[in-house]
Every structure is written in C-alpha cells, then in structure tokens.
N, C-alpha and C. Protein backbone atom coordinates (compact mmCIF):
# COMPACT_ATOMS: atom_id res chain seq x y z
N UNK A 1 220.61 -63.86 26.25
CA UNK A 1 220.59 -64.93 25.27
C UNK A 1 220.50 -64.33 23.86
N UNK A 2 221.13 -65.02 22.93
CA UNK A 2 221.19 -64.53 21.41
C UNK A 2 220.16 -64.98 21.00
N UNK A 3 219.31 -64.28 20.06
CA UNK A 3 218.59 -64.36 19.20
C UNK A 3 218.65 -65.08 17.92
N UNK A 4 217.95 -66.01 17.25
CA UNK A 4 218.50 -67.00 16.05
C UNK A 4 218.23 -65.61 15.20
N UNK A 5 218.76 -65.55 14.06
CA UNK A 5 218.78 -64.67 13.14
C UNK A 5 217.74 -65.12 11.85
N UNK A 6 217.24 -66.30 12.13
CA UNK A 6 216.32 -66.63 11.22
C UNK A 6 215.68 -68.04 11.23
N UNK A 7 214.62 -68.32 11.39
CA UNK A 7 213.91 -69.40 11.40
C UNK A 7 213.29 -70.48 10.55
N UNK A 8 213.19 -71.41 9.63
CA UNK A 8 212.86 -71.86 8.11
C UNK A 8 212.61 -70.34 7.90
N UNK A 9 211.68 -69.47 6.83
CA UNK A 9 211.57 -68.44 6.13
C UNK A 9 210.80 -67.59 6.87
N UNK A 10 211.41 -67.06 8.24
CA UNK A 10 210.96 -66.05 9.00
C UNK A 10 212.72 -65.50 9.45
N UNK A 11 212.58 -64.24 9.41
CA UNK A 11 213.72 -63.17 9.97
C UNK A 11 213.18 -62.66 10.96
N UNK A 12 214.32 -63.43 12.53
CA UNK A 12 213.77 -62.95 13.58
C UNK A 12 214.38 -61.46 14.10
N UNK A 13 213.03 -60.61 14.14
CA UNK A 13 213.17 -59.70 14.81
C UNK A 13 213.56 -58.96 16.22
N UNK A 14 212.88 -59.89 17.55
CA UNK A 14 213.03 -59.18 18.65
C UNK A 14 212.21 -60.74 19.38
N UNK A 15 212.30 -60.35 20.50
CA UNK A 15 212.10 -61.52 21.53
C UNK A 15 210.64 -61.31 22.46
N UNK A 16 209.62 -61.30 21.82
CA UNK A 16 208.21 -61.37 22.42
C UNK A 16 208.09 -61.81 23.93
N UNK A 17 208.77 -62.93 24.09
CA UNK A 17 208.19 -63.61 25.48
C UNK A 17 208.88 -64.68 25.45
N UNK A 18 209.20 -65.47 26.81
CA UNK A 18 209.05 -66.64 26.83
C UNK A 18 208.71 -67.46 27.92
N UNK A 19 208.08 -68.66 28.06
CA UNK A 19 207.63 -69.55 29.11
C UNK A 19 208.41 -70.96 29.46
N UNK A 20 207.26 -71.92 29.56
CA UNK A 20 208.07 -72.96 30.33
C UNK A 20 208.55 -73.82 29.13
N UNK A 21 207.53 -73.43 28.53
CA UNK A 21 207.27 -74.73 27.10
C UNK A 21 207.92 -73.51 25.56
N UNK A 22 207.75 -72.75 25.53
CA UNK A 22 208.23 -72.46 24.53
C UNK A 22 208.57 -71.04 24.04
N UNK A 23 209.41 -70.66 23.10
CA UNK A 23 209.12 -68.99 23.06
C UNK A 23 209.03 -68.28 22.11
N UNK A 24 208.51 -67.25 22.28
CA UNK A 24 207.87 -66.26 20.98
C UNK A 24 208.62 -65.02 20.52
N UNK A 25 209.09 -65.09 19.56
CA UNK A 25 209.58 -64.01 18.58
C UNK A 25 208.79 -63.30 17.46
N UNK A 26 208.82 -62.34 17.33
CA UNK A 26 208.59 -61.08 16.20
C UNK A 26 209.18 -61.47 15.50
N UNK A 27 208.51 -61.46 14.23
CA UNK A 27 209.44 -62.39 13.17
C UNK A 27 209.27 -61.84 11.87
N UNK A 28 209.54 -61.37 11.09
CA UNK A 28 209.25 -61.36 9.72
C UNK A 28 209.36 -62.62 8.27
N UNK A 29 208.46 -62.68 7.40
CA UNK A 29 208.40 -63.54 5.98
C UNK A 29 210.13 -62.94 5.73
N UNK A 30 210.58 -63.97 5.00
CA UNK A 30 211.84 -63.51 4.54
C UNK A 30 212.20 -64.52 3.06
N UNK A 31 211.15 -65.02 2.65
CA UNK A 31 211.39 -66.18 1.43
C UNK A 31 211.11 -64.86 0.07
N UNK A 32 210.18 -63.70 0.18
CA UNK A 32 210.08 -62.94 -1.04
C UNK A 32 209.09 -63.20 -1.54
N UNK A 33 208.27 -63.73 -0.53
CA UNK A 33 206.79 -64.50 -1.25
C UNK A 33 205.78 -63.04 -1.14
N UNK A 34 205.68 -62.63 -0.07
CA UNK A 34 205.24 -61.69 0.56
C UNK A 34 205.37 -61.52 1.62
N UNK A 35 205.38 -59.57 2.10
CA UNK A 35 205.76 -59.78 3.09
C UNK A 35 204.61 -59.46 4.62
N UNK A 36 204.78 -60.06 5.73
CA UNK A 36 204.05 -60.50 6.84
C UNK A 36 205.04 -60.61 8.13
N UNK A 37 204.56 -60.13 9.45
CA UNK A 37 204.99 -59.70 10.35
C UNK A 37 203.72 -61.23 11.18
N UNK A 38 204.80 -61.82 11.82
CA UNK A 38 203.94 -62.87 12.46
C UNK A 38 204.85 -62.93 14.25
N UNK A 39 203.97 -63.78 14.86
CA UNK A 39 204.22 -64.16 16.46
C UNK A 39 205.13 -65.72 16.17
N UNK A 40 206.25 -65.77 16.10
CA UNK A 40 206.81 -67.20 15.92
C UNK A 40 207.08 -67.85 17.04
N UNK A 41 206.12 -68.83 17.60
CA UNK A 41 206.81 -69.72 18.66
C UNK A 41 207.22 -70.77 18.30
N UNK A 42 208.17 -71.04 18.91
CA UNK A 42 209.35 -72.15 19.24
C UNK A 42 209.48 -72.82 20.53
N UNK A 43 209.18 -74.14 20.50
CA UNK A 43 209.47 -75.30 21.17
C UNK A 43 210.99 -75.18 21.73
N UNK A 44 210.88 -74.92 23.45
CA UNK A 44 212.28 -74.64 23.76
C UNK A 44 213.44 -75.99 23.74
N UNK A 45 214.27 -75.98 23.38
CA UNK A 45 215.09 -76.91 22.81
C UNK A 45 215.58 -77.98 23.93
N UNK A 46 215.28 -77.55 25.02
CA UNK A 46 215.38 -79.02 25.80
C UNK A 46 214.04 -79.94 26.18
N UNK A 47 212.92 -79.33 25.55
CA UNK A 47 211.60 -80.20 25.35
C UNK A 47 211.62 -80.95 24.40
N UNK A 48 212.71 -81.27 24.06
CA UNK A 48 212.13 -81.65 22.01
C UNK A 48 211.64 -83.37 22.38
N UNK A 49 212.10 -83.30 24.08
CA UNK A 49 211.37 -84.95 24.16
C UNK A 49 209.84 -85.27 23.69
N UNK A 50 209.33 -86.55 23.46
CA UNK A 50 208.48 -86.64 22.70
C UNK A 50 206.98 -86.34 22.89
N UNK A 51 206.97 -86.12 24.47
CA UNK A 51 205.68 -85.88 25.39
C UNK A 51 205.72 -84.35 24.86
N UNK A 52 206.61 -83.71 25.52
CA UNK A 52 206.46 -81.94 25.30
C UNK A 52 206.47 -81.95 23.67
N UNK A 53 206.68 -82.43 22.78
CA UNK A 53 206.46 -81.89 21.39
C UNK A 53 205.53 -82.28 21.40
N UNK A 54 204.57 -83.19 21.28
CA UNK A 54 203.16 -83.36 21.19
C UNK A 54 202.45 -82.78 22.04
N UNK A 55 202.71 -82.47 23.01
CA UNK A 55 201.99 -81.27 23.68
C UNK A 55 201.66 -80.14 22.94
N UNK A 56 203.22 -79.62 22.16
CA UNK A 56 203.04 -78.08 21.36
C UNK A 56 202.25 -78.22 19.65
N UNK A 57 202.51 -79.62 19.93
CA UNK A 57 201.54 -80.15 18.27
C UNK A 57 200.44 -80.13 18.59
N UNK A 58 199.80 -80.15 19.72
CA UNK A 58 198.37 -80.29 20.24
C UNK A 58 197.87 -78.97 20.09
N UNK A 59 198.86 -78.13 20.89
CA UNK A 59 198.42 -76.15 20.55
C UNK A 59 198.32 -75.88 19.42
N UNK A 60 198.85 -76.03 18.24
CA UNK A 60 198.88 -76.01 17.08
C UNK A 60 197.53 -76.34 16.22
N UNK A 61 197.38 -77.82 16.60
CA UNK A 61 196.06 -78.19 16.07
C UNK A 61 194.62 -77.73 16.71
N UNK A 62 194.81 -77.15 18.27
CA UNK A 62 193.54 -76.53 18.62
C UNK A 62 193.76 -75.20 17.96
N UNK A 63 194.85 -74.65 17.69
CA UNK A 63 194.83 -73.13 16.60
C UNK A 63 193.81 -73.30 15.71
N UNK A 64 194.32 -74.72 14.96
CA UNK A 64 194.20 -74.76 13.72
C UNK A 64 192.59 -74.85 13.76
N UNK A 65 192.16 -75.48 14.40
CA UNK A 65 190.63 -75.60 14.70
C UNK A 65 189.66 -74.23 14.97
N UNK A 66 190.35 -73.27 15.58
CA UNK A 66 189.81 -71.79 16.14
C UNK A 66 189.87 -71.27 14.71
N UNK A 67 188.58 -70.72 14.57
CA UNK A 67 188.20 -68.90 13.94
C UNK A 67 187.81 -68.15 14.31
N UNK A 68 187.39 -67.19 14.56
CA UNK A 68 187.16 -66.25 15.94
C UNK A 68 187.93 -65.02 15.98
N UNK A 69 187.54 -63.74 15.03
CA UNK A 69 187.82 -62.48 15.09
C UNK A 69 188.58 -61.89 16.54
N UNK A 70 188.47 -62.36 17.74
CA UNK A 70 188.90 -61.93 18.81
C UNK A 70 190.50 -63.31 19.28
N UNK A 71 190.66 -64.07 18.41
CA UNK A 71 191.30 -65.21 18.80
C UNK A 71 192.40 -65.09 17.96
N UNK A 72 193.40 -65.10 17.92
CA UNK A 72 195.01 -64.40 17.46
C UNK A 72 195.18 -66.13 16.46
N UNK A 73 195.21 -65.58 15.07
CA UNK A 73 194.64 -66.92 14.42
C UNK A 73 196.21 -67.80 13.93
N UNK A 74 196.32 -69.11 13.35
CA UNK A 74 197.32 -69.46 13.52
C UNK A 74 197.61 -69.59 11.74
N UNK A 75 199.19 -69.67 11.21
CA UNK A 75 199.41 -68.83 9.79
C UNK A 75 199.80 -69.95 9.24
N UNK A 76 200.48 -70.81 10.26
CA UNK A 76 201.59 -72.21 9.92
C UNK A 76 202.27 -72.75 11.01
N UNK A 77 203.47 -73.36 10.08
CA UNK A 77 204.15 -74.22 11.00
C UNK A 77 204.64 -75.46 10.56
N UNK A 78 205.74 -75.65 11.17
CA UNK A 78 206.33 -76.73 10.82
C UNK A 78 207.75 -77.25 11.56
N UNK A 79 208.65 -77.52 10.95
CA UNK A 79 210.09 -77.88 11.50
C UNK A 79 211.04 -77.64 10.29
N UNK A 80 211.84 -76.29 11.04
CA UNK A 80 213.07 -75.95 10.51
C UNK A 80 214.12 -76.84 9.91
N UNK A 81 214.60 -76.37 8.42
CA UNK A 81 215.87 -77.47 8.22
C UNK A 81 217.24 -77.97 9.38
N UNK A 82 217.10 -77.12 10.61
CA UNK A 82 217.92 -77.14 11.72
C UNK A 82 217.16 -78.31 12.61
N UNK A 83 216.16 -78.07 12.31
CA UNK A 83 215.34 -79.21 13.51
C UNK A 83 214.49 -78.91 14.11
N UNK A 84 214.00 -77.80 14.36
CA UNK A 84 213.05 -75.85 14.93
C UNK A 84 212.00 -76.67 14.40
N UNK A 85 211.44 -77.22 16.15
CA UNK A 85 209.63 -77.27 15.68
C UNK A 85 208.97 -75.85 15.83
N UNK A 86 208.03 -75.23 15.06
CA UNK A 86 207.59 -73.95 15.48
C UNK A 86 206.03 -73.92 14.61
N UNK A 87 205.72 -72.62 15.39
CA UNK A 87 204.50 -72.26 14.29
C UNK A 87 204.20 -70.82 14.24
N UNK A 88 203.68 -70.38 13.69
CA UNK A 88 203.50 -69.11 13.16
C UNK A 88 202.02 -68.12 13.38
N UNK A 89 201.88 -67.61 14.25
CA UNK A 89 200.45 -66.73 14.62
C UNK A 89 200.63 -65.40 14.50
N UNK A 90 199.33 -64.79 14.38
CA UNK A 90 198.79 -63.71 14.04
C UNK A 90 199.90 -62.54 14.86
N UNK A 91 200.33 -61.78 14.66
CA UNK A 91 200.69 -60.41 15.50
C UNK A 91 200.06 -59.81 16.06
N UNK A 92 199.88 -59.74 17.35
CA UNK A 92 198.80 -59.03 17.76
C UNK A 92 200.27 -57.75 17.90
N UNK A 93 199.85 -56.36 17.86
CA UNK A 93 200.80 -55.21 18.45
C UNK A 93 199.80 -54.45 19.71
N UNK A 94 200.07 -54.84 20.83
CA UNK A 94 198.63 -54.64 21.34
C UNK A 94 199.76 -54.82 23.04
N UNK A 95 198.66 -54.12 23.93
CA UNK A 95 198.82 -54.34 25.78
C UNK A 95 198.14 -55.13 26.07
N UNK A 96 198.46 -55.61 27.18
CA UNK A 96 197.36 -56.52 28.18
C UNK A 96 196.36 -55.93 28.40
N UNK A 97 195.13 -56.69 28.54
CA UNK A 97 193.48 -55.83 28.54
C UNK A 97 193.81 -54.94 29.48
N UNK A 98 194.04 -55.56 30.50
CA UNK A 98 194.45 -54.43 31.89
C UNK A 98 194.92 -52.97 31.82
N UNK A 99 196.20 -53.25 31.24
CA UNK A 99 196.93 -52.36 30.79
C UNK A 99 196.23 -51.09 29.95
N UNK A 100 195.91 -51.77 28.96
CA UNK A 100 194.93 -50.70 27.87
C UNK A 100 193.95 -49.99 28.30
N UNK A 101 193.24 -50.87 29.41
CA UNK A 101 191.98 -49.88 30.19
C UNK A 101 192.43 -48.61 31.17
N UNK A 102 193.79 -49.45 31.75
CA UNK A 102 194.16 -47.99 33.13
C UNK A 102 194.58 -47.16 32.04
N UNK A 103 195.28 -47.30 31.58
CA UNK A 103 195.80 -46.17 30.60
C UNK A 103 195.15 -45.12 29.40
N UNK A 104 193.92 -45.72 29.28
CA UNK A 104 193.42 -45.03 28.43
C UNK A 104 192.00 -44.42 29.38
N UNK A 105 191.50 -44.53 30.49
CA UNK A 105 191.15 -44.33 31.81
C UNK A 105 189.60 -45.23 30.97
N UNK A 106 188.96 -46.04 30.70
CA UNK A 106 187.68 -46.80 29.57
C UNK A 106 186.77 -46.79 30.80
N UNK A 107 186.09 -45.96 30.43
CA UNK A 107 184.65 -46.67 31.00
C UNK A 107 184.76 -47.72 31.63
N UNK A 108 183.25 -47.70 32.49
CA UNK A 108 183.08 -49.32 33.05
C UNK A 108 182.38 -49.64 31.41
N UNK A 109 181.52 -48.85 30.72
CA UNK A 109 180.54 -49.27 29.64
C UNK A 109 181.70 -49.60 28.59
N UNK A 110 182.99 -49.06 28.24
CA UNK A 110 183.72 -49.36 27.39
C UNK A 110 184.62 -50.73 28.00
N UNK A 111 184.91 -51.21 29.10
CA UNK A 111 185.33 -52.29 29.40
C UNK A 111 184.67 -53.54 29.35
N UNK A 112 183.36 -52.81 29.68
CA UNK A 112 182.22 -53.86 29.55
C UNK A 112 182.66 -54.75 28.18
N UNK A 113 182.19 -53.21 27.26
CA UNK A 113 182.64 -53.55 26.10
C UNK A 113 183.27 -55.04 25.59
N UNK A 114 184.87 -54.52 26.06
CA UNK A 114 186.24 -55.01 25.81
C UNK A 114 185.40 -56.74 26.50
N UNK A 115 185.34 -57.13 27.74
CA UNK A 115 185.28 -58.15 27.90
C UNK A 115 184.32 -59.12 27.24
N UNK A 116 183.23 -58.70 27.04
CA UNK A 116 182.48 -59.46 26.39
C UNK A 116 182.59 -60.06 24.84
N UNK A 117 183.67 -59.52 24.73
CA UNK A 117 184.46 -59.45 23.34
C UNK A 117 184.70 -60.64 23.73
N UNK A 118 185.72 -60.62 24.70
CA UNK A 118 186.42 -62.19 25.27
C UNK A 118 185.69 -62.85 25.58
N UNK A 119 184.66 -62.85 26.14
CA UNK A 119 183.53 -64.02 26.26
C UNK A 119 183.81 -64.82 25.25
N UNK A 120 183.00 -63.61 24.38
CA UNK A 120 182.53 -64.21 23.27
C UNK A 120 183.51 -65.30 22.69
N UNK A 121 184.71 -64.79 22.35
CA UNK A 121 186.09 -66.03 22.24
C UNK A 121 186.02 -66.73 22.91
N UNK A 122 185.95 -66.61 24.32
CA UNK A 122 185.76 -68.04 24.86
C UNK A 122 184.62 -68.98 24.97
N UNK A 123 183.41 -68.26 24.94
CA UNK A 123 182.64 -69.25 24.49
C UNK A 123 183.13 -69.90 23.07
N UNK A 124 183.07 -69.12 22.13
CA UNK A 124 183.29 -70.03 21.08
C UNK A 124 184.47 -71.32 21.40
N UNK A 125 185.43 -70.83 21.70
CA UNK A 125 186.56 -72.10 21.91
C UNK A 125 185.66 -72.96 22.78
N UNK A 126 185.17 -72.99 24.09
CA UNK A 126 184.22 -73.82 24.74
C UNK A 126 183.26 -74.67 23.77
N UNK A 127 182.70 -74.04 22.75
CA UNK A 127 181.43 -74.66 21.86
C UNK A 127 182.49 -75.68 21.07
N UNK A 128 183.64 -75.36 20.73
CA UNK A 128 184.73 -76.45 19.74
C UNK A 128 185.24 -77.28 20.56
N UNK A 129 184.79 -77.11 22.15
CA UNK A 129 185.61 -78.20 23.27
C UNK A 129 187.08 -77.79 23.33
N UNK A 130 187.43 -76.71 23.26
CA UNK A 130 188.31 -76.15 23.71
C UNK A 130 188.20 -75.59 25.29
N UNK A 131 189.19 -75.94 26.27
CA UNK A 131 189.26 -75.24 27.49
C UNK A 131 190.59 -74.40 27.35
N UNK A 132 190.72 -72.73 27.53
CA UNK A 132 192.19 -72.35 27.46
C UNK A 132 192.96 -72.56 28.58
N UNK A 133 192.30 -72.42 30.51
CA UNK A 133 193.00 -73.02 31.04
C UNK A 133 194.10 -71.84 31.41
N UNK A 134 194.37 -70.78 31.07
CA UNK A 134 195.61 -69.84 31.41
C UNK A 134 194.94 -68.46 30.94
N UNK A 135 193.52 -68.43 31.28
CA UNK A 135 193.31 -66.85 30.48
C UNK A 135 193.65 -65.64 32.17
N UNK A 136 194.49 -64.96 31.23
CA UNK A 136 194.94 -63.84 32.71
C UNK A 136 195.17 -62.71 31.83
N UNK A 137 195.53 -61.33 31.99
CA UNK A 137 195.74 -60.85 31.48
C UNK A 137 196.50 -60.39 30.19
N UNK A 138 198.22 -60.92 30.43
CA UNK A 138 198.76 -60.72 29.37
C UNK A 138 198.40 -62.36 28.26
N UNK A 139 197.33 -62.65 28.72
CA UNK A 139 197.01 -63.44 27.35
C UNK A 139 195.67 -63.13 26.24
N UNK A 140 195.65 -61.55 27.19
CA UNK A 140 194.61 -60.97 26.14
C UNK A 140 195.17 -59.62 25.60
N UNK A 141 195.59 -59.53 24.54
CA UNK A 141 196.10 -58.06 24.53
C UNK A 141 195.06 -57.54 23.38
N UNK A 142 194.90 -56.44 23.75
CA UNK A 142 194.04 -54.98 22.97
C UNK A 142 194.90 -54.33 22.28
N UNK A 143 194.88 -54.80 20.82
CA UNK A 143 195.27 -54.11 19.45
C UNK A 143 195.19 -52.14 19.79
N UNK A 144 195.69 -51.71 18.50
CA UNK A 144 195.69 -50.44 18.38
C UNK A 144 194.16 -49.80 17.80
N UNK A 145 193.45 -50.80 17.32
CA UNK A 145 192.18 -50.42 17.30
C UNK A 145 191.20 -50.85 18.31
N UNK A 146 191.42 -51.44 19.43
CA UNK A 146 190.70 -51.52 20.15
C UNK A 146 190.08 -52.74 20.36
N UNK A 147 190.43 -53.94 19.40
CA UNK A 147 190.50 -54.85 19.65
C UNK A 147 190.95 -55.87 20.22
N UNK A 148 190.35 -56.84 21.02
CA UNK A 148 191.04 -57.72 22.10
C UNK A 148 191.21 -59.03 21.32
N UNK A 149 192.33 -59.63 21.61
CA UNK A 149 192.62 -60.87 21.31
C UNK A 149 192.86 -61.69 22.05
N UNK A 150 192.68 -63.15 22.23
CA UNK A 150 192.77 -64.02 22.98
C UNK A 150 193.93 -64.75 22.21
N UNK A 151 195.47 -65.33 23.10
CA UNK A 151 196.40 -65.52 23.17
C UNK A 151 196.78 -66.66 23.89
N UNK A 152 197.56 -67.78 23.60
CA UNK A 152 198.71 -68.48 24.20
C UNK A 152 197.26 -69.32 24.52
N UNK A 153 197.24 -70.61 23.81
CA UNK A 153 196.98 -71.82 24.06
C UNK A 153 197.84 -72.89 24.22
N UNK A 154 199.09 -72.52 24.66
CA UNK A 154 200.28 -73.51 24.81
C UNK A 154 199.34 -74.92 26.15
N UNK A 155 198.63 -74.30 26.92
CA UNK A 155 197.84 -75.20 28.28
C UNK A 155 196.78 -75.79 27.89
N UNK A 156 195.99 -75.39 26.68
CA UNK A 156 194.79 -75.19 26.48
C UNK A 156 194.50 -77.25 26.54
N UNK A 157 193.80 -77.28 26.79
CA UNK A 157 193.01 -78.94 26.93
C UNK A 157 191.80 -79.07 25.94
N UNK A 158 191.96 -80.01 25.29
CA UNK A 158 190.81 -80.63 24.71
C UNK A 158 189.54 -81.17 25.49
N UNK A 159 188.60 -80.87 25.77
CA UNK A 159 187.63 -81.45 26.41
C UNK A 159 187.42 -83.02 26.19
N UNK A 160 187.61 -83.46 27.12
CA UNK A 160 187.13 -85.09 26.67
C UNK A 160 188.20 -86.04 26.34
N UNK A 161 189.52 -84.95 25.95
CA UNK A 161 190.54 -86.24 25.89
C UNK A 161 191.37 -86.27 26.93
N UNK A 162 192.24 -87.31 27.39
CA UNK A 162 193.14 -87.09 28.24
C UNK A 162 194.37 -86.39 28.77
N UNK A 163 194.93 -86.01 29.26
CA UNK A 163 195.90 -85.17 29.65
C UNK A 163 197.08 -85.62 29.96
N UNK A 164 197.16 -87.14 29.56
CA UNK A 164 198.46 -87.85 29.51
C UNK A 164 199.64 -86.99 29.80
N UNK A 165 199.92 -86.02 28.82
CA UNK A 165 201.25 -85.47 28.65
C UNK A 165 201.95 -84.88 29.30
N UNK A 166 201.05 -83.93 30.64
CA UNK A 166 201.44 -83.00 31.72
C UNK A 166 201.43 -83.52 32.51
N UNK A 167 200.63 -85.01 32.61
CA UNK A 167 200.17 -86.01 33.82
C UNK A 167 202.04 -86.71 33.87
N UNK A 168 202.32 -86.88 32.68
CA UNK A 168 203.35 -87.93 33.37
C UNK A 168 204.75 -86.75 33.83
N UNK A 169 204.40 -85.35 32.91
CA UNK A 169 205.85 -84.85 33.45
C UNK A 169 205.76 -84.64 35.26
N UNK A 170 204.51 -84.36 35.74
CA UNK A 170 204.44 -84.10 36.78
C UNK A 170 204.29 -82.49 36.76
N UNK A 171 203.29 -81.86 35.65
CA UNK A 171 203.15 -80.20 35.51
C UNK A 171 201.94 -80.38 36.01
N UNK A 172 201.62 -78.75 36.33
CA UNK A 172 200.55 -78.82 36.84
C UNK A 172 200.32 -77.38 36.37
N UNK A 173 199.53 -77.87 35.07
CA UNK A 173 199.15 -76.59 34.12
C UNK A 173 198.69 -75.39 34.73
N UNK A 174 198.68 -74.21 34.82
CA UNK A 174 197.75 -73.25 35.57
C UNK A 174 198.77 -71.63 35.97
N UNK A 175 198.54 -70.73 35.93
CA UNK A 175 199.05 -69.85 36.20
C UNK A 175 198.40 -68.76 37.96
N UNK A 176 199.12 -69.48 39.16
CA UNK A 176 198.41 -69.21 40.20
C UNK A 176 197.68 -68.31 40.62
N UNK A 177 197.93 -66.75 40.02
CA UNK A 177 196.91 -65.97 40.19
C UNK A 177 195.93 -65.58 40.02
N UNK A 178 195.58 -66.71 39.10
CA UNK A 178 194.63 -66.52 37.92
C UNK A 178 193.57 -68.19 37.92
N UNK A 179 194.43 -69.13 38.28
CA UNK A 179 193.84 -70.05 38.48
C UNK A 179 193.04 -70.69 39.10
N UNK A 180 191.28 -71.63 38.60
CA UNK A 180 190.20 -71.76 39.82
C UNK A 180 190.64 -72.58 40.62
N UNK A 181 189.99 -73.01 41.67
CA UNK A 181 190.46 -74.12 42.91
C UNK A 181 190.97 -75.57 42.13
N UNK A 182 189.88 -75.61 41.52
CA UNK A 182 190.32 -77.31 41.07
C UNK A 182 191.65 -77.46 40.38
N UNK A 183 192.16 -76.27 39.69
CA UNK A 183 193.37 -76.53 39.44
C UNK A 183 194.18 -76.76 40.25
N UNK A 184 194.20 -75.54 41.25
CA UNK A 184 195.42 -76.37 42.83
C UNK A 184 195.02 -77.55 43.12
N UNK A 185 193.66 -78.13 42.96
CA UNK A 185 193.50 -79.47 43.63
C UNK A 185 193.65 -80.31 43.06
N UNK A 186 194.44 -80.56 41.58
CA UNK A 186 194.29 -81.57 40.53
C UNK A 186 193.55 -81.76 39.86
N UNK A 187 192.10 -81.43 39.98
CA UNK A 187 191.02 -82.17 39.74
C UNK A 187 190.63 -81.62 38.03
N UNK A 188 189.60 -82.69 37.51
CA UNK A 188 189.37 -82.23 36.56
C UNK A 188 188.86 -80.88 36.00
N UNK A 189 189.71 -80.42 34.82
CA UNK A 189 189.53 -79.09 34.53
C UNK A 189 188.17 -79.00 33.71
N UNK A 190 187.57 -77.82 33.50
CA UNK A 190 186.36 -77.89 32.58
C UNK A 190 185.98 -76.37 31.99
N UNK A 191 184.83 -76.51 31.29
CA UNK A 191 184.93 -74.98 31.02
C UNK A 191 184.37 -73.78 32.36
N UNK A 192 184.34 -74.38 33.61
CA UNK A 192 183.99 -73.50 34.20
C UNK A 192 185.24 -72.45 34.77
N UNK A 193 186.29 -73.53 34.44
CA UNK A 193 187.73 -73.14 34.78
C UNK A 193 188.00 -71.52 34.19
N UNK A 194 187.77 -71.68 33.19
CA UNK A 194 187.65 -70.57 32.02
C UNK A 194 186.93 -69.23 33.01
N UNK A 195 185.68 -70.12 33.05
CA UNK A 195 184.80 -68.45 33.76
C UNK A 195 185.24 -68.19 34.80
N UNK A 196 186.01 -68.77 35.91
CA UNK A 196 186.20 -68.43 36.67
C UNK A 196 187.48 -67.62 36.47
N UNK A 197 188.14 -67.47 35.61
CA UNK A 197 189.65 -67.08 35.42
C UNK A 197 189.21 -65.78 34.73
N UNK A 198 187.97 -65.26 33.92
CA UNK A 198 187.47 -64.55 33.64
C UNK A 198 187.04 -63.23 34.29
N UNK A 199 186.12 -63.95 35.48
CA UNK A 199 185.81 -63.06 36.55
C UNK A 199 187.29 -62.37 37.50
C-alpha cells in the first residue's frame, strides 16, 4: 500500500503500524513552524462511519486527559483539508518492553525496575478512570534511554460510561493473548482487567 505523502502539516515518513481501527505513521512538522517528529494516527478510511469516528474521538480525548512521564503524550489533531480524521502523539523510538529486556540480558532488579514504571502509568490512568484494556507488549515500548512508555489507547474505556460503540458493531475489544477472562466472556471490563494483562 502507498503511503500519503503528507497529512494537514505533517510529511509522512514511514509506516509505524497498523490495526483494526486505525494507522500510525512517522511523520514529520512540515508547515516551518518548527520542526517535530510525531506518531500520526489515522482513522482507517472505511470507519469514517459515525460510531468508529467517535470511538477514535474518544482515544483522543482520554489522551488529552493523560499526563504521565511514562504515557506517550498526545500533540494534536484534527481533520485534514482531504477529510483525514487524525491525531498526533509523542514518538516514542523505542522496542517492546520484552524485546528491550532479552536483548539487553536486564536484571530481574532492572526489569523490576522497567515495570513498575508501568504500574505506575497505569495506575495513574486508573485514578483518571481510565481502563487501557490492550496493555501487551508492543504497547509498551522502552525508549533509548531506558524509558518505558505506555501506548495505543485506541480500546481504552472510560470507567463508568457506556460502551455503546463496540457494543453495536459487534467488536469485542481485547487482544487474546493478553486478555483477562471477562473479556472472552463479555462481561464488564474494569481496572482489574489492566492488572491482570500486566501480570
């Protein structure tokens, strides 16, 4: 697949990832304002129905809500003069936690480390009533300094409000290897979902 060559005032670089709901490009500022290397996701173009865009407006606004040194923070966003709903997050240049530990052979005391880092992010998102709901590996990647970031709230649920949006497509949010029971069983998600996806 071709790459857009440019997004409202980002020059896309290379092709990060992509999922069910949307996908992420390496992107560069390209307006001359200054320049910045960001994570650009994009709303894949046969969601633009009105359930899945408010879904990705929902990720957006739990960004917008997160601060949290370990939490990959969000820059912007908006909709392209083409029609490109998108938004704009932090760069992490970084491996999956996993990854970073076999390879660099870390301690159990230096992994220790590393995770409690992520706790700590996830508690905090938990204390804002944030559930992320998809934490697995490649949604934590470890920077070049050694820092872990917590990644991809595209699933993430608001505590307390409803879930209308995945309810009517018939999704069933969750990434199976990673996911606690109640998710295979439907049932309501919560923050224990989190710890268990943790462990």
């Amino acid at each position: 697949e071709e790459l857009p060559s440019a997004i409202a005032e980002y020059r896309v670089v290379s092709l990060l990832g992509q999922g069910g709901m949307a996908t992420v490009y390496k992107a560069e500022r390209d307006d001359g304002e200054f320049d910045q290397t960001v994570a650009l996701k994009v709303i894949q173009p046969l969601l633009h129905q009105p359930a899945w865009r408010e879904r990705f407006l929902q990720e957006r606004q739990i960004l917008a809500s997160l601060r949290h040194p370990n939490i990959a923070q969000l820059l912007g966003g908006g909709v392209s003069d083409e029609g490109v709903t998108y938004f704009a997050l932090e760069y992490v240049d970084g491996q999956p936690i996993t990854r970073h530990c076999d390879e660099r052979k870390l301690t159990l005391r230096e992994r220790l480390i590393l995770i409690l880092a992520v706790c700590d992010a996830v508690s905090y998102a938990h204390r804002m009533l944030v559930v992320h709901r998809d934490l697995k590996p490649n949604n934590i990647l470890v920077d070049s300094q050694g820092v872990p970031k917590l990644l991809d709230f595209g699933i993430a649920k608001l505590i307390g409000i409803d879930d209308a949006t995945l309810t009517q497509t018939g999704h069933r949010a969750m990434t199976p290897s990673y996911a606690a029971p109640e998710q295979f069983r439907g049932e309501e998600v919560t923050t224990a979902t989190d710890v268990y996806a943790l462990g």
